[in-house]
PDB file of N, CA and C in Angstrom:
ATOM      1  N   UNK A   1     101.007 101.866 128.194  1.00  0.00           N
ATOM      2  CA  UNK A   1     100.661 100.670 128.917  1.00  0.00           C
ATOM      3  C   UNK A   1     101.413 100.610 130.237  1.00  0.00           C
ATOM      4  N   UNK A   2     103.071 100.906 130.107  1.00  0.00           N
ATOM      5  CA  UNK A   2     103.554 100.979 131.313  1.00  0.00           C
ATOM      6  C   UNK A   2     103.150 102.176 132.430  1.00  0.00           C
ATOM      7  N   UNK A   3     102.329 103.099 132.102  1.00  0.00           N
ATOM      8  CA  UNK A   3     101.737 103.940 133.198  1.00  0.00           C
ATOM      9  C   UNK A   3     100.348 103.498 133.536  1.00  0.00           C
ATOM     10  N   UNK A   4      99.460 102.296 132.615  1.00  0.00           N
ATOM     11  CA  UNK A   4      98.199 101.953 132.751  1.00  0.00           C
ATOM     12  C   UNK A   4      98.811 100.909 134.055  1.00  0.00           C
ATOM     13  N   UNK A   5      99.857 100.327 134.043  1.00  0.00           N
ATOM     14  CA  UNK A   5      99.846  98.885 134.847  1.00  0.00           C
ATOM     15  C   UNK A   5     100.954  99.467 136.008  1.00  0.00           C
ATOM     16  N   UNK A   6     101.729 100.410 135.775  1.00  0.00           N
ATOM     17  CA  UNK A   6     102.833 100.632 136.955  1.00  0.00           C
ATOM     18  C   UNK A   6     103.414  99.669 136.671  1.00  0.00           C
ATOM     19  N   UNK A   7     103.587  99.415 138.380  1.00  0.00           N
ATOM     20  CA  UNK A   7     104.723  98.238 138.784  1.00  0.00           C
ATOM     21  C   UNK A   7     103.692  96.539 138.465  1.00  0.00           C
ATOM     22  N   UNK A   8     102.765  96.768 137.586  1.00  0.00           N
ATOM     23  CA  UNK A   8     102.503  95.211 137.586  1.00  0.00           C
ATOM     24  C   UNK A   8     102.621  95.107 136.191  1.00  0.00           C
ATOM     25  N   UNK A   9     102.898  95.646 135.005  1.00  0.00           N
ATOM     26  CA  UNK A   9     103.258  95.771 134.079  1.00  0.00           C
ATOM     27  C   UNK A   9     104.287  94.940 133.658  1.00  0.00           C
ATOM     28  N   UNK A  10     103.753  93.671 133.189  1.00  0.00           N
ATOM     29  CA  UNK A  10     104.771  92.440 132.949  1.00  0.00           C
ATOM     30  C   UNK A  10     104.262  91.804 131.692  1.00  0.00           C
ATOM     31  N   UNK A  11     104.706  91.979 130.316  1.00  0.00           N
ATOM     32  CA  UNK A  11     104.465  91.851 129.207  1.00  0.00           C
ATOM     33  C   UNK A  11     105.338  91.493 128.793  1.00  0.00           C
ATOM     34  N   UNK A  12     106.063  90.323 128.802  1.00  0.00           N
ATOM     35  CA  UNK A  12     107.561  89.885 128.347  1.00  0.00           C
ATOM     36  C   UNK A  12     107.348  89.632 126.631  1.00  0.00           C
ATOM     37  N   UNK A  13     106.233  89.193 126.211  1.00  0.00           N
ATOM     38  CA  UNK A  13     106.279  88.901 124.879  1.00  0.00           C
ATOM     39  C   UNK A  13     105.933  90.558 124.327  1.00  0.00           C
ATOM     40  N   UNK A  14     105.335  91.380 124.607  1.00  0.00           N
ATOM     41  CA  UNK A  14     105.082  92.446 124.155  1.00  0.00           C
ATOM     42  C   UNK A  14     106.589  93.376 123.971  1.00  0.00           C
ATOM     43  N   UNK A  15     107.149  93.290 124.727  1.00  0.00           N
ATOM     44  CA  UNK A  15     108.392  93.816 125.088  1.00  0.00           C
ATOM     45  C   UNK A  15     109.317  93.394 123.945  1.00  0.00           C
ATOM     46  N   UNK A  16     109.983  92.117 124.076  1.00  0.00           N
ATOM     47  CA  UNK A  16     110.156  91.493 122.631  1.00  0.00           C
ATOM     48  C   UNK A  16     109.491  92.013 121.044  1.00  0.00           C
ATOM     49  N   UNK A  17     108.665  92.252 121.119  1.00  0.00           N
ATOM     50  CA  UNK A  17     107.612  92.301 119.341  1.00  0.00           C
ATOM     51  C   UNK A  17     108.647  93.691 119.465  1.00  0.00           C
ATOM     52  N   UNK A  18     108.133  94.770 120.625  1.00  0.00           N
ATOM     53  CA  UNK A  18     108.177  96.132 120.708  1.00  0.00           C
ATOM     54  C   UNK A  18     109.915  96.540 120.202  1.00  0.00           C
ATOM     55  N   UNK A  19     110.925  95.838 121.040  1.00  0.00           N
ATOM     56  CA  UNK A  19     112.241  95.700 120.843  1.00  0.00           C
ATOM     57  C   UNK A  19     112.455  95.487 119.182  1.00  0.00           C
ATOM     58  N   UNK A  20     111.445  94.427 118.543  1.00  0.00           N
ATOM     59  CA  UNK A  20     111.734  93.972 116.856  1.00  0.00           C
ATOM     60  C   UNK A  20     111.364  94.831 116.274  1.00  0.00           C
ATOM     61  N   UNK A  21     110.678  95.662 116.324  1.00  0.00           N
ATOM     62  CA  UNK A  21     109.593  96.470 115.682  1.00  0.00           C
ATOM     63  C   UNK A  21     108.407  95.837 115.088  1.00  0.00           C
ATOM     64  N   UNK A  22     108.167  94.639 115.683  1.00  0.00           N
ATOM     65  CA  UNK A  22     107.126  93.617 115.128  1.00  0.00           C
ATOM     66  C   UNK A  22     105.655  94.460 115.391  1.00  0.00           C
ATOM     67  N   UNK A  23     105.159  95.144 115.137  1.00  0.00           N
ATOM     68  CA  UNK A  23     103.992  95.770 115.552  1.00  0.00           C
ATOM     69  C   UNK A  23     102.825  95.115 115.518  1.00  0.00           C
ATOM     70  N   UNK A  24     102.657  93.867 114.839  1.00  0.00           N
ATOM     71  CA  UNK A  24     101.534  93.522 114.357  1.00  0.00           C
ATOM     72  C   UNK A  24     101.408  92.390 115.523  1.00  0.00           C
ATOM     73  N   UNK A  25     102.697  91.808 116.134  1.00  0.00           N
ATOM     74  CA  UNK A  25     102.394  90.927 116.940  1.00  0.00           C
ATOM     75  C   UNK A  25     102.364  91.658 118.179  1.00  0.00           C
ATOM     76  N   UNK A  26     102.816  93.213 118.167  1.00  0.00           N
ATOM     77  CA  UNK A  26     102.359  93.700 119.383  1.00  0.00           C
ATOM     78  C   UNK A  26     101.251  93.728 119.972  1.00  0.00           C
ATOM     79  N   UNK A  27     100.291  93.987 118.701  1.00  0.00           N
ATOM     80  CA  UNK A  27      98.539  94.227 118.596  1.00  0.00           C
ATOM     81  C   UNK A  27      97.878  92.853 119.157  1.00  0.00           C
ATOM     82  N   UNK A  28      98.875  91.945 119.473  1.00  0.00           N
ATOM     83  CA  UNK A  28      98.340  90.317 120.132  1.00  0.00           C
ATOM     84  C   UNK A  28      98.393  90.280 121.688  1.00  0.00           C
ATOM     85  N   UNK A  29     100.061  91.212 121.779  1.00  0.00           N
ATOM     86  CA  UNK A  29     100.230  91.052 122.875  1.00  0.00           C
ATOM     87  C   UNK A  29      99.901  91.741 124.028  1.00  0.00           C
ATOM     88  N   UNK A  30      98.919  92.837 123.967  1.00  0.00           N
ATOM     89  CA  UNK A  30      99.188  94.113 124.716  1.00  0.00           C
ATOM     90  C   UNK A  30      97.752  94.675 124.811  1.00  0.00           C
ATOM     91  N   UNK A  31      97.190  93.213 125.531  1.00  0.00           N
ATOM     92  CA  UNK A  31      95.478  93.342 126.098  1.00  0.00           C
ATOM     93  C   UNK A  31      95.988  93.273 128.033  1.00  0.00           C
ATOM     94  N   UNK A  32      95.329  94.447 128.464  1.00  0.00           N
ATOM     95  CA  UNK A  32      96.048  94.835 129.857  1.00  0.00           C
ATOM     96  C   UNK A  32      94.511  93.924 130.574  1.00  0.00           C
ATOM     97  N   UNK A  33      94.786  93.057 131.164  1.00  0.00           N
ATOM     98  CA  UNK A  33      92.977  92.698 131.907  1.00  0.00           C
ATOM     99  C   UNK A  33      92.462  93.572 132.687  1.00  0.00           C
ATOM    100  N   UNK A  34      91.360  93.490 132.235  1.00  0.00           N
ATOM    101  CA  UNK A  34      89.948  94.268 132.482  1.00  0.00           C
ATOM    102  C   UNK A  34      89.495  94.337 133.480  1.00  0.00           C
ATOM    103  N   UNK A  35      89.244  92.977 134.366  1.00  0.00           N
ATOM    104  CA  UNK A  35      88.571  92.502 135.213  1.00  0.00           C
ATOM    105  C   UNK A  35      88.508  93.745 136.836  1.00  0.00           C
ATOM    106  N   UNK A  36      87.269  94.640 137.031  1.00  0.00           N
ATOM    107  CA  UNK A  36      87.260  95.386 137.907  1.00  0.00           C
ATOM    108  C   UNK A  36      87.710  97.049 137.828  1.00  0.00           C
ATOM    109  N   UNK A  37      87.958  96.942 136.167  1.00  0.00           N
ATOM    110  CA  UNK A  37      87.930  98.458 135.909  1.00  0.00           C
ATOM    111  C   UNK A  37      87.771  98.963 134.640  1.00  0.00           C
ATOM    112  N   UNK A  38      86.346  99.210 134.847  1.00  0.00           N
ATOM    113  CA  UNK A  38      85.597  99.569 133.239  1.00  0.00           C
ATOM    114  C   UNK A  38      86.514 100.505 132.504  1.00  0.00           C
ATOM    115  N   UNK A  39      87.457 101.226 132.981  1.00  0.00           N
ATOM    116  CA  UNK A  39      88.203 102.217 131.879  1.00  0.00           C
ATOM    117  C   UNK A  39      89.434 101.072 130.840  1.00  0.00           C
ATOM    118  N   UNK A  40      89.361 100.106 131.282  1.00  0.00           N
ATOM    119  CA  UNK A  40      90.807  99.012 130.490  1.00  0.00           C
ATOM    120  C   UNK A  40      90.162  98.765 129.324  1.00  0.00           C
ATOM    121  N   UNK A  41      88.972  98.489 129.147  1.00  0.00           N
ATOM    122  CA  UNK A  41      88.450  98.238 127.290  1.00  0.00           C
ATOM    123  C   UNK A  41      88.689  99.159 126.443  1.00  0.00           C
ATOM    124  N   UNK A  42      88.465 100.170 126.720  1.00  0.00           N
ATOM    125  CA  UNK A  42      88.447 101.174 125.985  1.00  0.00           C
ATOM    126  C   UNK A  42      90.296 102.117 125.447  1.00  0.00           C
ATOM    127  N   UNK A  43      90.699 101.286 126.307  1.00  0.00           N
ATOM    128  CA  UNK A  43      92.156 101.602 126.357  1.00  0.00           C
ATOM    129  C   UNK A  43      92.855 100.187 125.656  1.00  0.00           C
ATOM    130  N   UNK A  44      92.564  99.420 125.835  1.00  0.00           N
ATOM    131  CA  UNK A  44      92.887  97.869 124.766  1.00  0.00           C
ATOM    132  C   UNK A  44      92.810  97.894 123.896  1.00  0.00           C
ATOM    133  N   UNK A  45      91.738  98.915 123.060  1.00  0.00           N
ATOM    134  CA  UNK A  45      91.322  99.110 122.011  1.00  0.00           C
ATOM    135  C   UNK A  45      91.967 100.045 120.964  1.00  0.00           C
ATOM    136  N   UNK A  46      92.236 101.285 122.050  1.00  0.00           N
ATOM    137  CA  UNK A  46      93.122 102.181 121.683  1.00  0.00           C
ATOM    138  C   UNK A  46      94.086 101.906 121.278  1.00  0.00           C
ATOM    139  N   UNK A  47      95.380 100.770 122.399  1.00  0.00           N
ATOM    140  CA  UNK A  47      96.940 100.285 122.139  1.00  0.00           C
ATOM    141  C   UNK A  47      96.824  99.320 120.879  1.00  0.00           C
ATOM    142  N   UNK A  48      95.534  98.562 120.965  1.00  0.00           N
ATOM    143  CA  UNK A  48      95.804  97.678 119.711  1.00  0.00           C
ATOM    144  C   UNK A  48      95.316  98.911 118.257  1.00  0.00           C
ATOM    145  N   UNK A  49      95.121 100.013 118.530  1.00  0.00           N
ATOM    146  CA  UNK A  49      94.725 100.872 117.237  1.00  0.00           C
ATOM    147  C   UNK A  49      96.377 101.387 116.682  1.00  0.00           C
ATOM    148  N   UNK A  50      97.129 101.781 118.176  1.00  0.00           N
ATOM    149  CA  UNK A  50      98.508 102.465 117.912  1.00  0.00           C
ATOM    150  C   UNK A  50      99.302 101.473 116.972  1.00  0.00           C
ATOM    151  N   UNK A  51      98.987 100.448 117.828  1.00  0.00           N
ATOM    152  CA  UNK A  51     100.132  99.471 117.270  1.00  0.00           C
ATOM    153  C   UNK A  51     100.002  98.883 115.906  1.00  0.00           C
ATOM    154  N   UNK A  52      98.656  98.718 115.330  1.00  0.00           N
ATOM    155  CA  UNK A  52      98.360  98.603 114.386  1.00  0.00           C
ATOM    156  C   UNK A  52      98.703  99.414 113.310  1.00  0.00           C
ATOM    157  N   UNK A  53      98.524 100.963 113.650  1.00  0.00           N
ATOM    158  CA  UNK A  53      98.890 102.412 112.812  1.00  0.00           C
ATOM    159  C   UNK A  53     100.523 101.969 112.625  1.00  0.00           C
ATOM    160  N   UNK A  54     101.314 102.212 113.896  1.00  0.00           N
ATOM    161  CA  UNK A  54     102.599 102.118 113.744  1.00  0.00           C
ATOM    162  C   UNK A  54     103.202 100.669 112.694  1.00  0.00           C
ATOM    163  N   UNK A  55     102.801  99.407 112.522  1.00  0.00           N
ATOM    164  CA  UNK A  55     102.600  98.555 111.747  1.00  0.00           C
ATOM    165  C   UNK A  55     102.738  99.361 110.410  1.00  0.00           C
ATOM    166  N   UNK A  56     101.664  99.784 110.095  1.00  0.00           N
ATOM    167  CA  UNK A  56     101.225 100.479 108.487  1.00  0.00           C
ATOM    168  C   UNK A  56     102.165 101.878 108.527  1.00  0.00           C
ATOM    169  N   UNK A  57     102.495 102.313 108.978  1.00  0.00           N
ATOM    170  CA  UNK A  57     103.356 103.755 109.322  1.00  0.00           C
ATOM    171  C   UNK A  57     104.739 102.843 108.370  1.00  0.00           C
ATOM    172  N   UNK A  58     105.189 101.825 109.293  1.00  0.00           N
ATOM    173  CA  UNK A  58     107.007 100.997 108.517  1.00  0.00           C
ATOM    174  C   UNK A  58     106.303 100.594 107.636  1.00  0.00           C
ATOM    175  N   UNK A  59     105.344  99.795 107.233  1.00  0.00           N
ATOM    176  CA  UNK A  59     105.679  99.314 105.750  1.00  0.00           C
ATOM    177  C   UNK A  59     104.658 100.135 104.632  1.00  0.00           C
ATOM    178  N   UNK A  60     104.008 100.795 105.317  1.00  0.00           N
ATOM    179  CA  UNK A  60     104.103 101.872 103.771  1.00  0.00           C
ATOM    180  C   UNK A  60     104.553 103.430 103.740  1.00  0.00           C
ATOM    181  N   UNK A  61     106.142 103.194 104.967  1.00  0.00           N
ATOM    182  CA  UNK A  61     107.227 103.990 104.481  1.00  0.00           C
ATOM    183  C   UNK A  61     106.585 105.588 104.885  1.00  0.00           C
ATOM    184  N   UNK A  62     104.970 105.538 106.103  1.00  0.00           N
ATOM    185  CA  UNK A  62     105.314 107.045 106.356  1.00  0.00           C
ATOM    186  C   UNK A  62     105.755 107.697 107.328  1.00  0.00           C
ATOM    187  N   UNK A  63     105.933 108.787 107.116  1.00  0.00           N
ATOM    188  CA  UNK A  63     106.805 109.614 108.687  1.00  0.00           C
ATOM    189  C   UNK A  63     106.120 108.948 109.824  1.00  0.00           C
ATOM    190  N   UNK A  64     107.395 108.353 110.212  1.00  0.00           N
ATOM    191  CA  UNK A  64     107.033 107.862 111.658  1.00  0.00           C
ATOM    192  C   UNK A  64     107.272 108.957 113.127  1.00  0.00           C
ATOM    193  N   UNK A  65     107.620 109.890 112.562  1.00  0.00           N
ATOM    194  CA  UNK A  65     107.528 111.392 113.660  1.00  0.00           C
ATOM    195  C   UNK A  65     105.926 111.466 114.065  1.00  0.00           C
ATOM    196  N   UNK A  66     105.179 111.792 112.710  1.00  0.00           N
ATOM    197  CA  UNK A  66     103.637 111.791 112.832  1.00  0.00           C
ATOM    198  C   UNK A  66     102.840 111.155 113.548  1.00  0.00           C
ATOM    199  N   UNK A  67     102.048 111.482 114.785  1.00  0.00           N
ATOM    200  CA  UNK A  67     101.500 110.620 115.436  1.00  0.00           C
ATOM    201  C   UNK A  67     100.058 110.593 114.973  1.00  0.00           C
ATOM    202  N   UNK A  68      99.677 108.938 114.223  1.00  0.00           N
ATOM    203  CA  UNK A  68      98.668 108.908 113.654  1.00  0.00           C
ATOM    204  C   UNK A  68      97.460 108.206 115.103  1.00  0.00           C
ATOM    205  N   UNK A  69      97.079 109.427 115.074  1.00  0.00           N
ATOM    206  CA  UNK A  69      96.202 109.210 116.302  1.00  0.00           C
ATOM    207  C   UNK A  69      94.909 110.415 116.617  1.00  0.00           C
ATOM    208  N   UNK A  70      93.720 110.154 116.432  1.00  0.00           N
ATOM    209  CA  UNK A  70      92.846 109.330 116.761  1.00  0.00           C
ATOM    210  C   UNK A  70      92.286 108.030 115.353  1.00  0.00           C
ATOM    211  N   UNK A  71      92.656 108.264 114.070  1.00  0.00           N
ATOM    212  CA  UNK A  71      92.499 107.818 112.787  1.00  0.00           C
ATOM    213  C   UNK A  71      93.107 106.233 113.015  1.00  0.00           C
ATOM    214  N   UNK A  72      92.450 106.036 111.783  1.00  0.00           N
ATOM    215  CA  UNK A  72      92.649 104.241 112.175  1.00  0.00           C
ATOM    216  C   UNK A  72      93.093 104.009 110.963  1.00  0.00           C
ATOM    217  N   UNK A  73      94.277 103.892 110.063  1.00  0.00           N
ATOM    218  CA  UNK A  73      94.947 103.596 109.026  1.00  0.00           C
ATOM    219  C   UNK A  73      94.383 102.825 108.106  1.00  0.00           C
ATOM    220  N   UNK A  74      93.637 102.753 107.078  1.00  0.00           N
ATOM    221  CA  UNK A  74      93.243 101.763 106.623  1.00  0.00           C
ATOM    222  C   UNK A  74      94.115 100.867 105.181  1.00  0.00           C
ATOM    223  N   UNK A  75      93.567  99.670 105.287  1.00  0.00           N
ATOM    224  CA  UNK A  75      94.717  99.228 104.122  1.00  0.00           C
ATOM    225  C   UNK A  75      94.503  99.477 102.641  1.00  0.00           C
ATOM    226  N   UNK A  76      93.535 100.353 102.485  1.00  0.00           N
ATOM    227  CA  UNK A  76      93.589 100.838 100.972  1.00  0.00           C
ATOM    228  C   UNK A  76      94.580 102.310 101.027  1.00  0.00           C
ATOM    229  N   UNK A  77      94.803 102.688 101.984  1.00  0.00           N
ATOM    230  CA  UNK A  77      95.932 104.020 101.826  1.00  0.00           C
ATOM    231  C   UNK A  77      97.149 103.124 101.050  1.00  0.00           C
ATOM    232  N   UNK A  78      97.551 104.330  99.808  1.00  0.00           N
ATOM    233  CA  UNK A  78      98.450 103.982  99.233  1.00  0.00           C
ATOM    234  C   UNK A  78     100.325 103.893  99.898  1.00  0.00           C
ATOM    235  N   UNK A  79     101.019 103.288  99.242  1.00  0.00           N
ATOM    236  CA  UNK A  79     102.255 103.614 100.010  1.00  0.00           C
ATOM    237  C   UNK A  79     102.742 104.383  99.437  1.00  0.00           C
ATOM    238  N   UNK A  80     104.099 105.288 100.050  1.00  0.00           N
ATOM    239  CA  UNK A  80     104.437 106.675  99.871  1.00  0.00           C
ATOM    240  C   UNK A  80     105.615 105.667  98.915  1.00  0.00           C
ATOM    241  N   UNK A  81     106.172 106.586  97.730  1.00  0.00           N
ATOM    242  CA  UNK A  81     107.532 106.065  97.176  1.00  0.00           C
ATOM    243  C   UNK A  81     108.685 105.950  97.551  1.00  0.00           C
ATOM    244  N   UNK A  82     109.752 105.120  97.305  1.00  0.00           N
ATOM    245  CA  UNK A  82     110.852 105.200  98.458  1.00  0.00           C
ATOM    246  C   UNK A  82     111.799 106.043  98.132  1.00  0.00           C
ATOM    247  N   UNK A  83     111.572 106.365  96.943  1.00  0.00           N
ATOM    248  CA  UNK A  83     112.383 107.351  96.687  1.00  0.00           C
ATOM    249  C   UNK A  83     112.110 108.915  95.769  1.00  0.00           C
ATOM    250  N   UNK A  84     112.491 109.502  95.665  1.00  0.00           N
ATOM    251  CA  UNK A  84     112.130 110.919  95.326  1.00  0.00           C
ATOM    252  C   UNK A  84     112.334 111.065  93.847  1.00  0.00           C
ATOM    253  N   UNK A  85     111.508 111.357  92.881  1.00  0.00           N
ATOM    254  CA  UNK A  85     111.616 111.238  91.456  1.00  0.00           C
ATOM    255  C   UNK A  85     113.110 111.544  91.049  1.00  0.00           C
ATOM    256  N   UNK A  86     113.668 110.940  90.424  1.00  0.00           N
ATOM    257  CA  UNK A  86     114.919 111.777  89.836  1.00  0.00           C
ATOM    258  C   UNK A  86     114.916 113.025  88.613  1.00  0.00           C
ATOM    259  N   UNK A  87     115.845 113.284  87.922  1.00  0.00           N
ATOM    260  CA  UNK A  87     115.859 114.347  86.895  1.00  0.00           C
ATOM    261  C   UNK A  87     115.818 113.254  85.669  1.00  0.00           C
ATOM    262  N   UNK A  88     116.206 111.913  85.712  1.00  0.00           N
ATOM    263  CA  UNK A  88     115.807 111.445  84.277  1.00  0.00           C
ATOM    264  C   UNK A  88     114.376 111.312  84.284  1.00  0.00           C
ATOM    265  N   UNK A  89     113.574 111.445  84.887  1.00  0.00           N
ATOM    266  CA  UNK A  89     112.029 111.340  85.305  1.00  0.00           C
ATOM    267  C   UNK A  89     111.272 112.268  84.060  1.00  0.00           C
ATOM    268  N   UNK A  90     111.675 113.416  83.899  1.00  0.00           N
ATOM    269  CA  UNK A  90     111.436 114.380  83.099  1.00  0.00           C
ATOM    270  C   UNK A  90     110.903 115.580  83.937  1.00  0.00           C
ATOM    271  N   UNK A  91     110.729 116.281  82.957  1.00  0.00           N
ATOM    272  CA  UNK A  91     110.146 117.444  83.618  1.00  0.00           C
ATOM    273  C   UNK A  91     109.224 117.356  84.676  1.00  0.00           C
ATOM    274  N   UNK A  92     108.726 118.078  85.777  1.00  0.00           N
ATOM    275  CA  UNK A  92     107.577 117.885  86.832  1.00  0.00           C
ATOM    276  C   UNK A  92     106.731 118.765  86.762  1.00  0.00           C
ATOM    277  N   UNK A  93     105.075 118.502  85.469  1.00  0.00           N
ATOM    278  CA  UNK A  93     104.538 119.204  84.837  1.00  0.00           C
ATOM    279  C   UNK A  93     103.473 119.658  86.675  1.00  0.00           C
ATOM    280  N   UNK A  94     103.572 121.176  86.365  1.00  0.00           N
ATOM    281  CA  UNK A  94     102.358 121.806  86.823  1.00  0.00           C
ATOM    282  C   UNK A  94     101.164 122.441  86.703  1.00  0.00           C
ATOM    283  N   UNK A  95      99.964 121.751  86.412  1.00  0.00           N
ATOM    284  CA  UNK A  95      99.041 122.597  86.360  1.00  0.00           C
ATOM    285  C   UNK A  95      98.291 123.827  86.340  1.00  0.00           C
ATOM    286  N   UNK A  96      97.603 124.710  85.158  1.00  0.00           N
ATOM    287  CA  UNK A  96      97.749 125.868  85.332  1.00  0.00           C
ATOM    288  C   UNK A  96      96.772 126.411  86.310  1.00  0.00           C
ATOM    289  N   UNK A  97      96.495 127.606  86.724  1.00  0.00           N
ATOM    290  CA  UNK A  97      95.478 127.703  87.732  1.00  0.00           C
ATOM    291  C   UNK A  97      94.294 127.873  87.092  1.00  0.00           C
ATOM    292  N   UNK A  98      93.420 127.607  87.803  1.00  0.00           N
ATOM    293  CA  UNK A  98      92.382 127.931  86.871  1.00  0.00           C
ATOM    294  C   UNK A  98      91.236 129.310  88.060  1.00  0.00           C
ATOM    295  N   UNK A  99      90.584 129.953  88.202  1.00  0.00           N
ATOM    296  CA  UNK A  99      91.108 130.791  86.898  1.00  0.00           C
ATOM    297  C   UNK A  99      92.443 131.367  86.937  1.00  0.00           C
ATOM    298  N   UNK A 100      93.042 131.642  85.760  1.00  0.00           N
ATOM    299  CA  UNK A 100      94.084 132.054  85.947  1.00  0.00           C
ATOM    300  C   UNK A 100      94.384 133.061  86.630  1.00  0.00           C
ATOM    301  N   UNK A 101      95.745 133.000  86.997  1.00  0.00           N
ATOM    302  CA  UNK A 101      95.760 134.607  87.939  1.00  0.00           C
ATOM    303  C   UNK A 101      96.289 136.025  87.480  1.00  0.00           C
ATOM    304  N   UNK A 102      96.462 136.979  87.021  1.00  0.00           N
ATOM    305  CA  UNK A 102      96.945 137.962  86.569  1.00  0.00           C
ATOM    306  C   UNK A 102      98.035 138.390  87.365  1.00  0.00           C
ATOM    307  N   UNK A 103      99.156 138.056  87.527  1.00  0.00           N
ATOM    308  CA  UNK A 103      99.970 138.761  88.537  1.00  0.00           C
ATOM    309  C   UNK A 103     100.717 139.733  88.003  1.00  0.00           C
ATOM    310  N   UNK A 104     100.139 140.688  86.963  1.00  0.00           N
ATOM    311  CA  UNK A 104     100.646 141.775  86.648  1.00  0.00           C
ATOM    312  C   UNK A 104      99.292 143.280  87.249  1.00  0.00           C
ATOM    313  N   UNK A 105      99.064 142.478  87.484  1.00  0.00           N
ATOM    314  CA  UNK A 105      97.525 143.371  87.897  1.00  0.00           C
ATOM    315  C   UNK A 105      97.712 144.369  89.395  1.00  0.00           C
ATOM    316  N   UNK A 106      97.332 145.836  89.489  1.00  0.00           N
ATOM    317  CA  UNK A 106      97.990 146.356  90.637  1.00  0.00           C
ATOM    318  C   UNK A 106      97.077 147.538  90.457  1.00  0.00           C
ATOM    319  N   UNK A 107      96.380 147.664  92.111  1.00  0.00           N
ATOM    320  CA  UNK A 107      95.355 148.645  92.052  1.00  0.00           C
ATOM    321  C   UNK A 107      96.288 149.636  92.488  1.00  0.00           C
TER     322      UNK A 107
END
């Protein structure tokens, strides 16, 4: 957004959400006006898609390295666990292959 607007790039409430990590109120704040240049809709649309992703990225805990982009997150994706099974968990059964593989086999 700050290279869409340059030096007129004045979003004080956006700036704020962005600083909280509030993402969802970013997606309110961070409509650049349109008026006299058909490429800004299509780019409004886009920032409110990021900000939305990044939203669902913190609270269902996924790599926020990953840039989820062009995909649009939806809210039936499950959330990732917060933590990594332990060893009282039990064993971590694996499936056999099917078909099986012979790895004694050697032409």
């Amino acid at each position: 957004m700050a290279w869409a607007c340059g030096p007129w790039f004045r979003f004080p409430a956006l700036v704020v959400a962005l600083q909280e990590k509030d993402f969802a109120r970013a997606v309110k704040e961070c409509t650049i006006n349109p008026v006299g240049n058909p490429g800004i809709p299509p780019r409004n649309v886009a920032n409110k898609r990021l900000y939305m992703n990044a939203e669902r990225v913190r609270d269902w805990k996924l790599d926020p390295t990953e840039l989820q982009w062009p995909a649009v997150l939806e809210d039936a994706v499950p959330t990732q666990p917060e933590l990594p099974p332990s060893e009282d968990d039990g064993p971590v059964m694996v499936p056999p292959e099917f078909p099986p593989r012979d790895i004694d086999t050697e032409d």
